[in-house]
C-alpha atoms as a PDB file:
ATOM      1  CA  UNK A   1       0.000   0.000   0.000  1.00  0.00           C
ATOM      2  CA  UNK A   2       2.531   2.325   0.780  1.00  0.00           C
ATOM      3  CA  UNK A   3       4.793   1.790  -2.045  1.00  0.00           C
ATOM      4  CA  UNK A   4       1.340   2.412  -4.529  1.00  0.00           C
ATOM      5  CA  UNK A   5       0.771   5.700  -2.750  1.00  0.00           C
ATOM      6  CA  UNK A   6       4.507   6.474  -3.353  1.00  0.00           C
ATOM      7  CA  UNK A   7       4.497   5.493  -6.699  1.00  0.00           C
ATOM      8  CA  UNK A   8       1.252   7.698  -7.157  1.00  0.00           C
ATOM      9  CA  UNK A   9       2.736  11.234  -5.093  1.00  0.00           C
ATOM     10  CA  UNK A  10       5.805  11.004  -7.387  1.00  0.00           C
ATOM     11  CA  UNK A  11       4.054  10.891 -10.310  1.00  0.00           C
ATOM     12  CA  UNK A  12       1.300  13.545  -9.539  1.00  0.00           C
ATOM     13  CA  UNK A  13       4.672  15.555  -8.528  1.00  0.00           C
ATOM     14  CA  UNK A  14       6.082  15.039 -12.254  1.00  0.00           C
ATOM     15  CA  UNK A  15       2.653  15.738 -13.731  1.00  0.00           C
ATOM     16  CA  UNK A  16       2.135  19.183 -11.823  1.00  0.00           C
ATOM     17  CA  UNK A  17       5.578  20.322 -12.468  1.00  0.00           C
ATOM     18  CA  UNK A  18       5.377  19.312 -16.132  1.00  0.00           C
ATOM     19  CA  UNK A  19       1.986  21.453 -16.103  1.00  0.00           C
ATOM     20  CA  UNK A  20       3.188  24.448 -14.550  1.00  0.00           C
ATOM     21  CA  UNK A  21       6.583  24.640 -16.637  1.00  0.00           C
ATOM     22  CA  UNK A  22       4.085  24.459 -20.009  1.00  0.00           C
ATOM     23  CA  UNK A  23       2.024  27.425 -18.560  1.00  0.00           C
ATOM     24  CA  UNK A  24       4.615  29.382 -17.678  1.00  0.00           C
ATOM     25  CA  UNK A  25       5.690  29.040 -21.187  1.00  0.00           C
ATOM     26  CA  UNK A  26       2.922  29.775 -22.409  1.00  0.00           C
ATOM     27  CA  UNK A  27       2.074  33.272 -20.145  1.00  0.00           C
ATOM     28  CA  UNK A  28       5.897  34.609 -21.480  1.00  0.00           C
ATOM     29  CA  UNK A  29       5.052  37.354 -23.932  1.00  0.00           C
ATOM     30  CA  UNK A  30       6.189  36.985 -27.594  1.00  0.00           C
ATOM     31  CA  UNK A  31       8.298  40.252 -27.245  1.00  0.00           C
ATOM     32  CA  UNK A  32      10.088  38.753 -24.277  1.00  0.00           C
ATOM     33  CA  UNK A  33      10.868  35.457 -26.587  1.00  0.00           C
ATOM     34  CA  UNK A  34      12.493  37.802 -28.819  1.00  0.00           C
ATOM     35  CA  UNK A  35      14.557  39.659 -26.847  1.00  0.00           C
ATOM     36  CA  UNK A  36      15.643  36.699 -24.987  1.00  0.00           C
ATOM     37  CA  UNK A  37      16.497  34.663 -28.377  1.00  0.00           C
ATOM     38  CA  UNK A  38      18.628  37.717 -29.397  1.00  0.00           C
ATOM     39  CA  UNK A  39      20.861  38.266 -26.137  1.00  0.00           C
ATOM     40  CA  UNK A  40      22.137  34.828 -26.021  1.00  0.00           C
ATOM     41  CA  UNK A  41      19.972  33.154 -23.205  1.00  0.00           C
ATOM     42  CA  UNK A  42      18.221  30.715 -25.862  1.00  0.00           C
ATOM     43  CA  UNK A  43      21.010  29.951 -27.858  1.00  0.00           C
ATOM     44  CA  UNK A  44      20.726  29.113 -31.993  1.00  0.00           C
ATOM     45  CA  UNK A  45      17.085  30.342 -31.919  1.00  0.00           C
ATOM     46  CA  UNK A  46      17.483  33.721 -33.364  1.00  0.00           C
ATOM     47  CA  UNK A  47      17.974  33.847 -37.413  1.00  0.00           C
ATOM     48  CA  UNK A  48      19.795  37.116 -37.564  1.00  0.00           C
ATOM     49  CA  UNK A  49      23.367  38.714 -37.456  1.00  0.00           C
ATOM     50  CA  UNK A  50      25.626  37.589 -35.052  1.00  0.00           C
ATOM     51  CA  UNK A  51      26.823  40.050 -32.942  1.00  0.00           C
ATOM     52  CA  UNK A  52      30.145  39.602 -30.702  1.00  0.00           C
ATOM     53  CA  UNK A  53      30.784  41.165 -27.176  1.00  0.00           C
ATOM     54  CA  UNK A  54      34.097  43.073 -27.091  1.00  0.00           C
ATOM     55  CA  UNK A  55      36.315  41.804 -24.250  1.00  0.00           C
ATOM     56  CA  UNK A  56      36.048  43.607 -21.398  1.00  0.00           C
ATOM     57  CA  UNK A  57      39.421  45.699 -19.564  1.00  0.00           C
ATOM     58  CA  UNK A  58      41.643  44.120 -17.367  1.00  0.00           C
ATOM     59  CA  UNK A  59      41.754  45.373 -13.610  1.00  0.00           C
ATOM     60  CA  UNK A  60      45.169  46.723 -13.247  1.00  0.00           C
ATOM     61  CA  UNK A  61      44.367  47.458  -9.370  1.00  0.00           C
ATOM     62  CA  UNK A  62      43.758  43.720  -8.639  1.00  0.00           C
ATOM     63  CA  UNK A  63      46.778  42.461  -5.927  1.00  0.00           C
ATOM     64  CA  UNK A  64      47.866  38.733  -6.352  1.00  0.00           C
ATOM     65  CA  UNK A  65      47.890  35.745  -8.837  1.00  0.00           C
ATOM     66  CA  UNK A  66      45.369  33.727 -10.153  1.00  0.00           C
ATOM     67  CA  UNK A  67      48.297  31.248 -10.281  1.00  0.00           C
END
């Protein structure tokens, strides 16, 4: 008995967290999509120009190694 109502909690668990993941896809706004797909957080999805980040300056002022 205890192992059926185990079996059962774990798999209302994956349900209900499979549900809310596809409705919180579903509430982001199209807009957001797009700005997301362009700025590198969902990676291959946007069709356009790729556009590079210049490196960043080095910190003269840090003390120490990383070595």
């Amino acid at each position: 008995m205890f192992a059926l109502l185990s079996v059962t909690y774990v798999l209302l668990a994956v349900l209900l967290g499979g549900y809310s993941t596809y409705l919180l896809a579903t509430l982001v706004p199209e807009d957001v999509l797009e700005q997301a797909s362009r700025n590198g957080r969902f990676s291959g999805l946007y069709d356009g120009p790729v556009e590079h980040a210049t490196p960043a300056a080095a910190d003269a002022t840090a003390s120490g190694s990383a070595f």
